[in-house]
PDB file of N, CA and C in Angstrom:
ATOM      1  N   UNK A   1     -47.917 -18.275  42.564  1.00  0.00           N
ATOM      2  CA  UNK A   1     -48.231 -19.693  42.684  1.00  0.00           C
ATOM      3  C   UNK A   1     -48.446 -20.027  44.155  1.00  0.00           C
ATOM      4  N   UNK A   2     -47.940 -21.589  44.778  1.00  0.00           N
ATOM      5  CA  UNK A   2     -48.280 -21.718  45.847  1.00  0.00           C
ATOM      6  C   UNK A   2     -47.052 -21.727  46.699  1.00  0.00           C
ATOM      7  N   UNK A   3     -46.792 -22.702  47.748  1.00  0.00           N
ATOM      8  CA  UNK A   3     -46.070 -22.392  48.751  1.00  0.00           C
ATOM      9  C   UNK A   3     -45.792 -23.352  48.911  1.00  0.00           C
ATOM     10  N   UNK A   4     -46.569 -24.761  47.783  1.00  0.00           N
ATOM     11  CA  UNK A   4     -45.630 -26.081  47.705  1.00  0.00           C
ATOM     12  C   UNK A   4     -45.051 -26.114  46.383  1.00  0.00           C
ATOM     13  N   UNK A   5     -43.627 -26.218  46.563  1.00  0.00           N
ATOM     14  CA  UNK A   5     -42.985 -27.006  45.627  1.00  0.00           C
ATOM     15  C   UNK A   5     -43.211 -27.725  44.679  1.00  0.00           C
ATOM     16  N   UNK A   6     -43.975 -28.851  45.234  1.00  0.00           N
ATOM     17  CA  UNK A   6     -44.530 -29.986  43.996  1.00  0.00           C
ATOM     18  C   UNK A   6     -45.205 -28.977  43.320  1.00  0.00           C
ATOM     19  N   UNK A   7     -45.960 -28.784  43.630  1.00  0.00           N
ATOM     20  CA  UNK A   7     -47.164 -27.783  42.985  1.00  0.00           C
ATOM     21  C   UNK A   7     -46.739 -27.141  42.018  1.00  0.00           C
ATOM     22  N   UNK A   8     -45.617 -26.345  42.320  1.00  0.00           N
ATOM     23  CA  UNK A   8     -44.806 -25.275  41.091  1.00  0.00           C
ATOM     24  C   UNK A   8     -44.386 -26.055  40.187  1.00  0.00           C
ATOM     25  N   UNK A   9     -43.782 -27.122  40.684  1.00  0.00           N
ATOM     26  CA  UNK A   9     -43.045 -27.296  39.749  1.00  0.00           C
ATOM     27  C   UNK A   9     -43.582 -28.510  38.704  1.00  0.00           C
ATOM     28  N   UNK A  10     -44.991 -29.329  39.183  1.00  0.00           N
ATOM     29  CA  UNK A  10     -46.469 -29.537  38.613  1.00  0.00           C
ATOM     30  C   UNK A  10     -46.821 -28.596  37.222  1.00  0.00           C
ATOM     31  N   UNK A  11     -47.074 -27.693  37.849  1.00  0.00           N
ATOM     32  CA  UNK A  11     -47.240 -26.408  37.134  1.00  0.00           C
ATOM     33  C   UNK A  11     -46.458 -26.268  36.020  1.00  0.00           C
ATOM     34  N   UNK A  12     -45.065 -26.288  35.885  1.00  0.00           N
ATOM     35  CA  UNK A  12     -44.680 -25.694  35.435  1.00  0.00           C
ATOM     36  C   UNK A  12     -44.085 -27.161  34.375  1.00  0.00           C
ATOM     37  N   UNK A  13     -44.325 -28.476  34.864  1.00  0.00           N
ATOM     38  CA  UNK A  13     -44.327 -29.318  33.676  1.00  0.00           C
ATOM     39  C   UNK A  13     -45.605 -29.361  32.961  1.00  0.00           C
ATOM     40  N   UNK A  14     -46.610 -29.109  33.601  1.00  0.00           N
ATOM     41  CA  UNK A  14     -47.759 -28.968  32.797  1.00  0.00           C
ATOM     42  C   UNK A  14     -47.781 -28.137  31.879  1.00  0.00           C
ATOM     43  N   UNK A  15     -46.998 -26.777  31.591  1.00  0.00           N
ATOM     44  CA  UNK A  15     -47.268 -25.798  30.982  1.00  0.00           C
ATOM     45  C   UNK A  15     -45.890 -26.249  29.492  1.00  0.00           C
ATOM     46  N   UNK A  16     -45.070 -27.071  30.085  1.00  0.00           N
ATOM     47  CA  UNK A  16     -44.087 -27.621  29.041  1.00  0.00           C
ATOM     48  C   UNK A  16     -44.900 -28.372  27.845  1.00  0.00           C
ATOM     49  N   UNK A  17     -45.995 -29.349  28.440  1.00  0.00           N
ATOM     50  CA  UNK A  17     -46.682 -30.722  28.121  1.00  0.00           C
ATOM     51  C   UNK A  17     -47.580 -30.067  27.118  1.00  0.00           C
ATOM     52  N   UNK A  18     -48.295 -29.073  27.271  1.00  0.00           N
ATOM     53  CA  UNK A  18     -48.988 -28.266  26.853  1.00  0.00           C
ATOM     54  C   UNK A  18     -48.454 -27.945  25.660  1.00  0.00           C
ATOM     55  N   UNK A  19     -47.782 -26.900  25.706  1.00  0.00           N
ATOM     56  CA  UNK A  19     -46.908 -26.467  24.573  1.00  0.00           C
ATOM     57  C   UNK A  19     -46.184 -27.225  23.251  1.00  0.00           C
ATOM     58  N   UNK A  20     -45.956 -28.611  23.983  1.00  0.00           N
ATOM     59  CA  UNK A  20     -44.887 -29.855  23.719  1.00  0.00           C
ATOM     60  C   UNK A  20     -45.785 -29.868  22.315  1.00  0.00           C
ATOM     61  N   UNK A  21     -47.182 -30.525  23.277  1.00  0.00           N
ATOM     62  CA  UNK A  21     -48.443 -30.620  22.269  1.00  0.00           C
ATOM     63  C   UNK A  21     -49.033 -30.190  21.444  1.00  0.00           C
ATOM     64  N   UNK A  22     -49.217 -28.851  21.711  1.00  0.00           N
ATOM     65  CA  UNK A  22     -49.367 -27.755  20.694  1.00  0.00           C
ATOM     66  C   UNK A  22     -48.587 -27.630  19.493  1.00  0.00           C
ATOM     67  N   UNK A  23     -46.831 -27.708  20.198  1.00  0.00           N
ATOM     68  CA  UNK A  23     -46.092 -27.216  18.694  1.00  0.00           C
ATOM     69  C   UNK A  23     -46.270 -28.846  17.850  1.00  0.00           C
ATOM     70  N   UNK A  24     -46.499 -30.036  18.411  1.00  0.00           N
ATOM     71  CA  UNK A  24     -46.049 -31.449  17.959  1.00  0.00           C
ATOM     72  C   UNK A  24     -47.382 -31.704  17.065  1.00  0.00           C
ATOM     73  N   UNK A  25     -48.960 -31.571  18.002  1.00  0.00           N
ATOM     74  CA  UNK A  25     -49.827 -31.896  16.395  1.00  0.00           C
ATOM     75  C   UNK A  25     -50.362 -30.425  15.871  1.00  0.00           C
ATOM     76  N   UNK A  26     -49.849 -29.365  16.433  1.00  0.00           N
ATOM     77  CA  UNK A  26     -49.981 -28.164  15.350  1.00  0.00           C
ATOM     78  C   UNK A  26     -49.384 -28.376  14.249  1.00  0.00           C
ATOM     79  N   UNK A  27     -48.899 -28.489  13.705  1.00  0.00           N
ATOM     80  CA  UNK A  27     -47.540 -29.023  12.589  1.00  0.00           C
ATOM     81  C   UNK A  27     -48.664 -29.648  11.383  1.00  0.00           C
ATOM     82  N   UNK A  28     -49.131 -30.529  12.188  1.00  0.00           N
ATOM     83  CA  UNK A  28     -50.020 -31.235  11.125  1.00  0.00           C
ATOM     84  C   UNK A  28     -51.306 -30.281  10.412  1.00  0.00           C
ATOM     85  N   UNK A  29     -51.052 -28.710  11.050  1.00  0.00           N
ATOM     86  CA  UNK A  29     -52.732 -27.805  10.605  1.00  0.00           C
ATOM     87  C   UNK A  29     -51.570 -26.710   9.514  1.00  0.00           C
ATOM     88  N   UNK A  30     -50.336 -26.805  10.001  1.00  0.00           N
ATOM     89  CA  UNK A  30     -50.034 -25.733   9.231  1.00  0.00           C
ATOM     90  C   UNK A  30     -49.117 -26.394   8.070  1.00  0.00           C
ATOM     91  N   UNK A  31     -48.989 -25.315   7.064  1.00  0.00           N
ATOM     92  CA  UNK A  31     -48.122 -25.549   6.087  1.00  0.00           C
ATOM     93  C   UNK A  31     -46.719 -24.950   6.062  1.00  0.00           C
ATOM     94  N   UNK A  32     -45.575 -25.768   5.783  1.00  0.00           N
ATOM     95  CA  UNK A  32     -44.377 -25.177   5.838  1.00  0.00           C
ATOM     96  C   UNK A  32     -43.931 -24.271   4.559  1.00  0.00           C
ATOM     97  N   UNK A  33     -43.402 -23.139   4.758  1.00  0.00           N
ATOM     98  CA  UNK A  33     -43.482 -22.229   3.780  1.00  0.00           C
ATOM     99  C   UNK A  33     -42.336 -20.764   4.304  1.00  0.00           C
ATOM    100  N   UNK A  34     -42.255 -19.906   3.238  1.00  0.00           N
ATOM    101  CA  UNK A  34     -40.666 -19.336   3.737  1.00  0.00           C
ATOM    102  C   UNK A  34     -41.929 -17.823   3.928  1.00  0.00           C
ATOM    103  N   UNK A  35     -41.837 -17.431   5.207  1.00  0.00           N
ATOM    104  CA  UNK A  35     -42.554 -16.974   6.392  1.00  0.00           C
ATOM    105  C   UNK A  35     -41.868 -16.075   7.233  1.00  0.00           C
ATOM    106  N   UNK A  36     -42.135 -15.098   7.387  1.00  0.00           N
ATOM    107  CA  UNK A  36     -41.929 -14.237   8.443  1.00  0.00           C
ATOM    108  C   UNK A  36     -42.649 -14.249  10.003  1.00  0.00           C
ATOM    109  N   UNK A  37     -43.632 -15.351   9.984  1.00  0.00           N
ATOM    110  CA  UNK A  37     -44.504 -15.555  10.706  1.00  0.00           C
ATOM    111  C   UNK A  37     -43.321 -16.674  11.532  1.00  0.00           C
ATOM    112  N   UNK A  38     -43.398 -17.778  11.122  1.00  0.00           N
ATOM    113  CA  UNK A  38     -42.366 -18.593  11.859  1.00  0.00           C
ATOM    114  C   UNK A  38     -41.468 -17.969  12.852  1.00  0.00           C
ATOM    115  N   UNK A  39     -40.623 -17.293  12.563  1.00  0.00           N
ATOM    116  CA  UNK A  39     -39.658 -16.695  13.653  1.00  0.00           C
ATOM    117  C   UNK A  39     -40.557 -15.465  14.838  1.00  0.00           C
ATOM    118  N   UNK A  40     -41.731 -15.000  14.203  1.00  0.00           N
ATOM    119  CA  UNK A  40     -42.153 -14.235  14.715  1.00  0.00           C
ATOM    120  C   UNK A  40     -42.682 -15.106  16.134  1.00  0.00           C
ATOM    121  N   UNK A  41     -43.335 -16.446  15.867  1.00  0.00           N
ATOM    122  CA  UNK A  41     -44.333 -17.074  16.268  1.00  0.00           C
ATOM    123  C   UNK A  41     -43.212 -17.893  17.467  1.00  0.00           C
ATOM    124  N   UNK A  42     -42.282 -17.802  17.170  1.00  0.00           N
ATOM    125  CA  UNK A  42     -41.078 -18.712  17.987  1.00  0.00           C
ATOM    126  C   UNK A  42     -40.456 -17.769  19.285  1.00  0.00           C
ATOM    127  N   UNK A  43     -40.380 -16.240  18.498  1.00  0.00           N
ATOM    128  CA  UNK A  43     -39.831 -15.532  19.327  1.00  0.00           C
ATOM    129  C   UNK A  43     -40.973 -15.096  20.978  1.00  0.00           C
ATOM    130  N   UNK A  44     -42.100 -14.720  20.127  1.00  0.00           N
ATOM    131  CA  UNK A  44     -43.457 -14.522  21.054  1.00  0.00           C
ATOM    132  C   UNK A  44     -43.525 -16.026  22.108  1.00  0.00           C
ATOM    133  N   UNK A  45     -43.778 -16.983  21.190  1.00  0.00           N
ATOM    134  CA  UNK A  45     -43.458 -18.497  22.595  1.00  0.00           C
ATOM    135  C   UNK A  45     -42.685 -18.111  23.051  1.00  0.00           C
ATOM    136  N   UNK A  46     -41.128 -17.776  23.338  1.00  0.00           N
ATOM    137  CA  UNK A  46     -39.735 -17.874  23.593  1.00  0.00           C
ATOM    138  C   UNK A  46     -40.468 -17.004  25.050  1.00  0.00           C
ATOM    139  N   UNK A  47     -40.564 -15.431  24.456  1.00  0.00           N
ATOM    140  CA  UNK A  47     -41.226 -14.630  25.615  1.00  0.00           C
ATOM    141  C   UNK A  47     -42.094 -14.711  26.516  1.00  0.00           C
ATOM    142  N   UNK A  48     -42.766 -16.022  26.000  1.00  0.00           N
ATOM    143  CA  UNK A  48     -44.553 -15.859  26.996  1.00  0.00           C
ATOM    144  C   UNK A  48     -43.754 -16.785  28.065  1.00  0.00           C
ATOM    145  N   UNK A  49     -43.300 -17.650  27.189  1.00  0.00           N
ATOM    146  CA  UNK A  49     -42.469 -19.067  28.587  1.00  0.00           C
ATOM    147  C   UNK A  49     -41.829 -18.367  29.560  1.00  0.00           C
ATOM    148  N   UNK A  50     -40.815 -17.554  28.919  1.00  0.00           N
ATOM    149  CA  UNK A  50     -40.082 -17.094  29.839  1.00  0.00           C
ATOM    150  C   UNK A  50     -40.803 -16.196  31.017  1.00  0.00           C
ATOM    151  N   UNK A  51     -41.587 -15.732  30.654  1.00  0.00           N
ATOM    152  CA  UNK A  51     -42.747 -14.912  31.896  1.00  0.00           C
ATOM    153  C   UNK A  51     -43.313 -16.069  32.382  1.00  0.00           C
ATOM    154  N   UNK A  52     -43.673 -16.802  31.682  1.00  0.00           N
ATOM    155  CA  UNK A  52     -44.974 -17.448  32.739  1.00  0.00           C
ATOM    156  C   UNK A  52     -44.076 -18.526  33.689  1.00  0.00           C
ATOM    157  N   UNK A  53     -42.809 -19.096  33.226  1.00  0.00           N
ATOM    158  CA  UNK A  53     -42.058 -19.663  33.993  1.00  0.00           C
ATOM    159  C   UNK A  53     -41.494 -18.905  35.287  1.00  0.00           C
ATOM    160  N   UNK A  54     -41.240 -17.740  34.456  1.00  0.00           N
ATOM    161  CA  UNK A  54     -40.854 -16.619  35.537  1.00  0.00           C
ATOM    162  C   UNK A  54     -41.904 -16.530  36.744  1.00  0.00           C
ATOM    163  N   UNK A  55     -43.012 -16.206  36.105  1.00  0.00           N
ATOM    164  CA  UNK A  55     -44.216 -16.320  37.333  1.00  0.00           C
ATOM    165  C   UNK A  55     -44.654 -17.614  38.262  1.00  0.00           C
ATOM    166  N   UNK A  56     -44.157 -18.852  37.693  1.00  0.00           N
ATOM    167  CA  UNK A  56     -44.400 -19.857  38.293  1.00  0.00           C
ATOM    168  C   UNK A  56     -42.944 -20.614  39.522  1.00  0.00           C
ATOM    169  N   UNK A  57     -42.022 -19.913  38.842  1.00  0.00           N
ATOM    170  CA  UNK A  57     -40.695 -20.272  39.958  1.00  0.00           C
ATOM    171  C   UNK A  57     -40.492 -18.365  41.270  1.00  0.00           C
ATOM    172  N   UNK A  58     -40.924 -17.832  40.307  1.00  0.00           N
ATOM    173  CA  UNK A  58     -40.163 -16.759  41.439  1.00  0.00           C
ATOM    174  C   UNK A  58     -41.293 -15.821  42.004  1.00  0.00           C
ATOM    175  N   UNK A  59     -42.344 -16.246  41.544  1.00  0.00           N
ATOM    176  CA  UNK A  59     -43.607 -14.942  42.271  1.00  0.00           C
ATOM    177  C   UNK A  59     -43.766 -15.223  43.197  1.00  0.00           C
ATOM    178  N   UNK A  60     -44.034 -16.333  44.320  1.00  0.00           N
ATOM    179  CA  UNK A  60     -44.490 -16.559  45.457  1.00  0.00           C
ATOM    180  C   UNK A  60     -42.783 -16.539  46.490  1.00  0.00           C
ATOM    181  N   UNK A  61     -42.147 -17.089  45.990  1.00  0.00           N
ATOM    182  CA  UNK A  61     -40.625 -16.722  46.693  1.00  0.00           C
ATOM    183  C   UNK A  61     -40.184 -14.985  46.914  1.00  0.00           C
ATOM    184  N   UNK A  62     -39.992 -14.161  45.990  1.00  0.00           N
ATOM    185  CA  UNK A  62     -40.262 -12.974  45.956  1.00  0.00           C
ATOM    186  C   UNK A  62     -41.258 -12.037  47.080  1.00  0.00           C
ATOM    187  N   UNK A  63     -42.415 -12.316  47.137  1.00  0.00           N
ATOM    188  CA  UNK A  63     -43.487 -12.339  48.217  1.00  0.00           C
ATOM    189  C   UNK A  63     -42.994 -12.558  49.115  1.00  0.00           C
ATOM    190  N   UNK A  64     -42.535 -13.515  50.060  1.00  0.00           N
ATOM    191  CA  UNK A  64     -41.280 -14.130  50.971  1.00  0.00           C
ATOM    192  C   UNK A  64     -40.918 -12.993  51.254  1.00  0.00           C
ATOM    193  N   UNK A  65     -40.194 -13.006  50.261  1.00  0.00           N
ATOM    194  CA  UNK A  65     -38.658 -12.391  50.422  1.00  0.00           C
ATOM    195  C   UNK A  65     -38.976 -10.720  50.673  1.00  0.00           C
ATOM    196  N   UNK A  66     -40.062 -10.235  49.864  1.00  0.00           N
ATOM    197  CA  UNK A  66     -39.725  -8.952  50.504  1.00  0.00           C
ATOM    198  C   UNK A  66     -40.641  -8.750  51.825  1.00  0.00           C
ATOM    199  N   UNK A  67     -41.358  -9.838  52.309  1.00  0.00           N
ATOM    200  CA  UNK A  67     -42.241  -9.888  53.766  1.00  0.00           C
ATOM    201  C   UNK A  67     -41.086  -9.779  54.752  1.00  0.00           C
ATOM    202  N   UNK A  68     -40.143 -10.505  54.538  1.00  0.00           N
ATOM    203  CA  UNK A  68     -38.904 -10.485  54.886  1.00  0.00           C
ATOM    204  C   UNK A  68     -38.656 -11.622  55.508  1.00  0.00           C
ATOM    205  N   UNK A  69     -38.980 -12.779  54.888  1.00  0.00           N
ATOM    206  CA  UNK A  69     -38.997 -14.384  55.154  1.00  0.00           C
ATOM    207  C   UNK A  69     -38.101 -14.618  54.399  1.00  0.00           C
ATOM    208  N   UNK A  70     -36.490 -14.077  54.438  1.00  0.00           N
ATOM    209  CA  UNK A  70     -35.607 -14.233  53.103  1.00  0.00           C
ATOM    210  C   UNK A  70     -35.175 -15.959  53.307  1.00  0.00           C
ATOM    211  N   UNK A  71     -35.048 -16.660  54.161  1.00  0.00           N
ATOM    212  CA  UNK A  71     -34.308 -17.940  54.133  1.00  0.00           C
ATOM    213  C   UNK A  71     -36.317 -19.113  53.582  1.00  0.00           C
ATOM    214  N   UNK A  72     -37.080 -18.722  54.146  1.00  0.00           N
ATOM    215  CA  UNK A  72     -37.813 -19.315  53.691  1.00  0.00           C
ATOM    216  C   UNK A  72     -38.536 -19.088  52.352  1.00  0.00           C
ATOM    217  N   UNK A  73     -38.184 -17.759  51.356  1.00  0.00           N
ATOM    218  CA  UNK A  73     -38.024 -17.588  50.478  1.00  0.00           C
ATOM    219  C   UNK A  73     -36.831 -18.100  49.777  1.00  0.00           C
ATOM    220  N   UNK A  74     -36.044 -18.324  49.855  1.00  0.00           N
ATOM    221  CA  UNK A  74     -34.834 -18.971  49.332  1.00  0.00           C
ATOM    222  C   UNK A  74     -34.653 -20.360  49.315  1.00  0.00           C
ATOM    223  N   UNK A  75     -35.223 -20.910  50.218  1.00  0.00           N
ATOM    224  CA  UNK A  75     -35.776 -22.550  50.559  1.00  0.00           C
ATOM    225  C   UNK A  75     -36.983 -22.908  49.597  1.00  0.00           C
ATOM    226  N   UNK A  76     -38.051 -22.003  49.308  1.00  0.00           N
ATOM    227  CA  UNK A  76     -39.036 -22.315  48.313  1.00  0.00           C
ATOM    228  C   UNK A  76     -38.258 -22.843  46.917  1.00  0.00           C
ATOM    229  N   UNK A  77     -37.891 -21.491  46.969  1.00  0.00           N
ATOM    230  CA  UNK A  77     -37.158 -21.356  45.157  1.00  0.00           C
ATOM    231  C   UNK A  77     -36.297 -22.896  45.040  1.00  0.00           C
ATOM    232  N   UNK A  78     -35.557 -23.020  45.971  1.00  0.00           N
ATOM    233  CA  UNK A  78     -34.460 -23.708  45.537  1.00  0.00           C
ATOM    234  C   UNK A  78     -35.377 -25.216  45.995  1.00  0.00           C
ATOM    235  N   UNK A  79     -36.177 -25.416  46.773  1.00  0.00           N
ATOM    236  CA  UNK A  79     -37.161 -26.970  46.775  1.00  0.00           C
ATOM    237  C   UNK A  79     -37.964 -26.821  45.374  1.00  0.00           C
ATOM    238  N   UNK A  80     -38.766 -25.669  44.619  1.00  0.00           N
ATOM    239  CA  UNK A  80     -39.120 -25.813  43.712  1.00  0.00           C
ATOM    240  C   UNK A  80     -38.332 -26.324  42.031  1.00  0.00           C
ATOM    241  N   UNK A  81     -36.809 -25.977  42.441  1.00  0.00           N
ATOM    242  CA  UNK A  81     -36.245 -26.124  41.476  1.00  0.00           C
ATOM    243  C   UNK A  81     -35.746 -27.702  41.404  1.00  0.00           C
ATOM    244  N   UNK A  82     -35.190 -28.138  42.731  1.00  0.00           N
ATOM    245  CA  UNK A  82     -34.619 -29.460  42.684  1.00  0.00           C
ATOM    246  C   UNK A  82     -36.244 -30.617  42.541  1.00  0.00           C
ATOM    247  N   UNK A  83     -37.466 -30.020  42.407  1.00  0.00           N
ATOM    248  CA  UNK A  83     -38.670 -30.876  42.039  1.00  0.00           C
ATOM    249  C   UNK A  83     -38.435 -30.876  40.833  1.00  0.00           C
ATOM    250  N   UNK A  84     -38.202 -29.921  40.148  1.00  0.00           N
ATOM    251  CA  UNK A  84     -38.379 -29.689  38.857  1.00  0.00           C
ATOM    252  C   UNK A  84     -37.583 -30.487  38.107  1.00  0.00           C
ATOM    253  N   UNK A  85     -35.538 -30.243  38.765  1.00  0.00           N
ATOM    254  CA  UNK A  85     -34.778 -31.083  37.863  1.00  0.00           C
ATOM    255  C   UNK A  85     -34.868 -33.135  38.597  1.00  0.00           C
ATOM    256  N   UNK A  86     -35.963 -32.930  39.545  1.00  0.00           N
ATOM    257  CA  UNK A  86     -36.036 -34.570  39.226  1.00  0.00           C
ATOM    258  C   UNK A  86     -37.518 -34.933  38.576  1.00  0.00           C
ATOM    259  N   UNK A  87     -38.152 -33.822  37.997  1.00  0.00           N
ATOM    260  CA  UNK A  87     -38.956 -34.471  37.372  1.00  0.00           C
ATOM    261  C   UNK A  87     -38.555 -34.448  35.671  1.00  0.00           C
ATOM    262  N   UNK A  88     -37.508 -33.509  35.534  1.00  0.00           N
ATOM    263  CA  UNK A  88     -36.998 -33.421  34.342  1.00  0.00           C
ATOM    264  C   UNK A  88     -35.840 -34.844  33.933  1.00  0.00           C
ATOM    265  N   UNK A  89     -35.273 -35.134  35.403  1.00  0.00           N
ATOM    266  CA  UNK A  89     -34.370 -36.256  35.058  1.00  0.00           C
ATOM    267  C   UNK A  89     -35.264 -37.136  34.935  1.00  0.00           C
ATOM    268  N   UNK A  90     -36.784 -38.094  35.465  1.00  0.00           N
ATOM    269  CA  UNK A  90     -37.493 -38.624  35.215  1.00  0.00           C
ATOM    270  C   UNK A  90     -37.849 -38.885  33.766  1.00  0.00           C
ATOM    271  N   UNK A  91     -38.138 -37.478  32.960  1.00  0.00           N
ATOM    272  CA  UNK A  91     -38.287 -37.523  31.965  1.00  0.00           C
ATOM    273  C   UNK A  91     -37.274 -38.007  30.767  1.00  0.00           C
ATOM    274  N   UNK A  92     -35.994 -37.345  30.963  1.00  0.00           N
ATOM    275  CA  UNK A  92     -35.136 -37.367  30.293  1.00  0.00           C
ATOM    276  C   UNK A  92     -34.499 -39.508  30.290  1.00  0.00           C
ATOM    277  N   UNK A  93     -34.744 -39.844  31.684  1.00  0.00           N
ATOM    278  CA  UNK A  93     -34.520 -41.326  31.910  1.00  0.00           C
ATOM    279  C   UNK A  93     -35.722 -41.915  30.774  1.00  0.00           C
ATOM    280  N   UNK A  94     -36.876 -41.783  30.829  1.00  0.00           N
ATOM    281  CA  UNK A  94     -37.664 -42.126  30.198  1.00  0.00           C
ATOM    282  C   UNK A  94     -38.063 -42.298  28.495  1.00  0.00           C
ATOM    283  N   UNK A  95     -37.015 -40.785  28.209  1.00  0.00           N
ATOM    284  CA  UNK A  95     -36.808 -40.579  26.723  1.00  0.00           C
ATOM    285  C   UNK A  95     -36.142 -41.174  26.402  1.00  0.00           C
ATOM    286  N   UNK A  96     -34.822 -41.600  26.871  1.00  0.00           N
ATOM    287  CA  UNK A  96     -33.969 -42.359  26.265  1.00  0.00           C
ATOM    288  C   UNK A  96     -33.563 -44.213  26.690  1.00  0.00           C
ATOM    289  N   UNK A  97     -34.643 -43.822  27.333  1.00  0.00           N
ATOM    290  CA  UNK A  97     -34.238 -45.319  27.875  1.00  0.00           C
ATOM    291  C   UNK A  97     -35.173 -45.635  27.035  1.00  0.00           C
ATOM    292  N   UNK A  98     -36.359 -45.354  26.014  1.00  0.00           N
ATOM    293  CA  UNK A  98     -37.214 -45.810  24.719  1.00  0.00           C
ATOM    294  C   UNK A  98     -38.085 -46.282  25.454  1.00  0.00           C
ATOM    295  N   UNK A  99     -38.617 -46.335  26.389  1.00  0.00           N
ATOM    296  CA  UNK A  99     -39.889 -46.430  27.531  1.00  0.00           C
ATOM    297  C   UNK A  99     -41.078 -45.393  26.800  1.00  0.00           C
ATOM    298  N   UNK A 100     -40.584 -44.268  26.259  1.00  0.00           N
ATOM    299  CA  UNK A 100     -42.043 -43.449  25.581  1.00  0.00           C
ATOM    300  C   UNK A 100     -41.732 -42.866  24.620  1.00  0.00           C
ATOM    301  N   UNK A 101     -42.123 -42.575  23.525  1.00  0.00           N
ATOM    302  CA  UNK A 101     -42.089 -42.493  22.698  1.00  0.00           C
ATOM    303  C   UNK A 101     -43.460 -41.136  22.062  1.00  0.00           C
TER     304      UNK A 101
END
């Protein structure tokens, strides 16, 4: 990714929003039914997130870090993360305060 913060962590609500969407009006194309596909289809999401999140918080910090920029690698990660949990508290204020729906 990049080397700003916002950016990652941009990124990496976009890729939530995405998904959010996907599983929320996919629903309406498929039929519910007793499936081996379901768990299959949950476990494969489960994995791709976890990589591509993986790639979006720690690939460019990593890079850093083994250039041997370890404190400004460690400063990325951890500015990318505290973007993240205030755009997540944003959200979470928003869900329950019944503002969106």
């Amino acid at each position: 990714m990049t080397k700003n913060p916002f950016v990652n962590a941009g990124a990496a609500t976009a890729y939530i929003v995405l998904i959010a969407c996907v599983m929320y009006y996919g629903t309406q194309y498929v039929r519910p039914g007793n499936s081996v596909m379901a768990p299959i289809a949950a476990l494969s999401l489960f994995s791709l997130s976890a990589a591509v999140m993986g790639y979006i918080f720690l690939f460019q910090p990593l890079q850093l870090y083994l250039d041997g920029k370890k404190k400004v690698a460690v400063n990325l990660f951890l500015q990318t993360v505290a973007v993240f949990a205030g755009i997540t508290t944003l959200i979470l204020i928003l869900f329950f305060s019944g503002s969106v729906y």
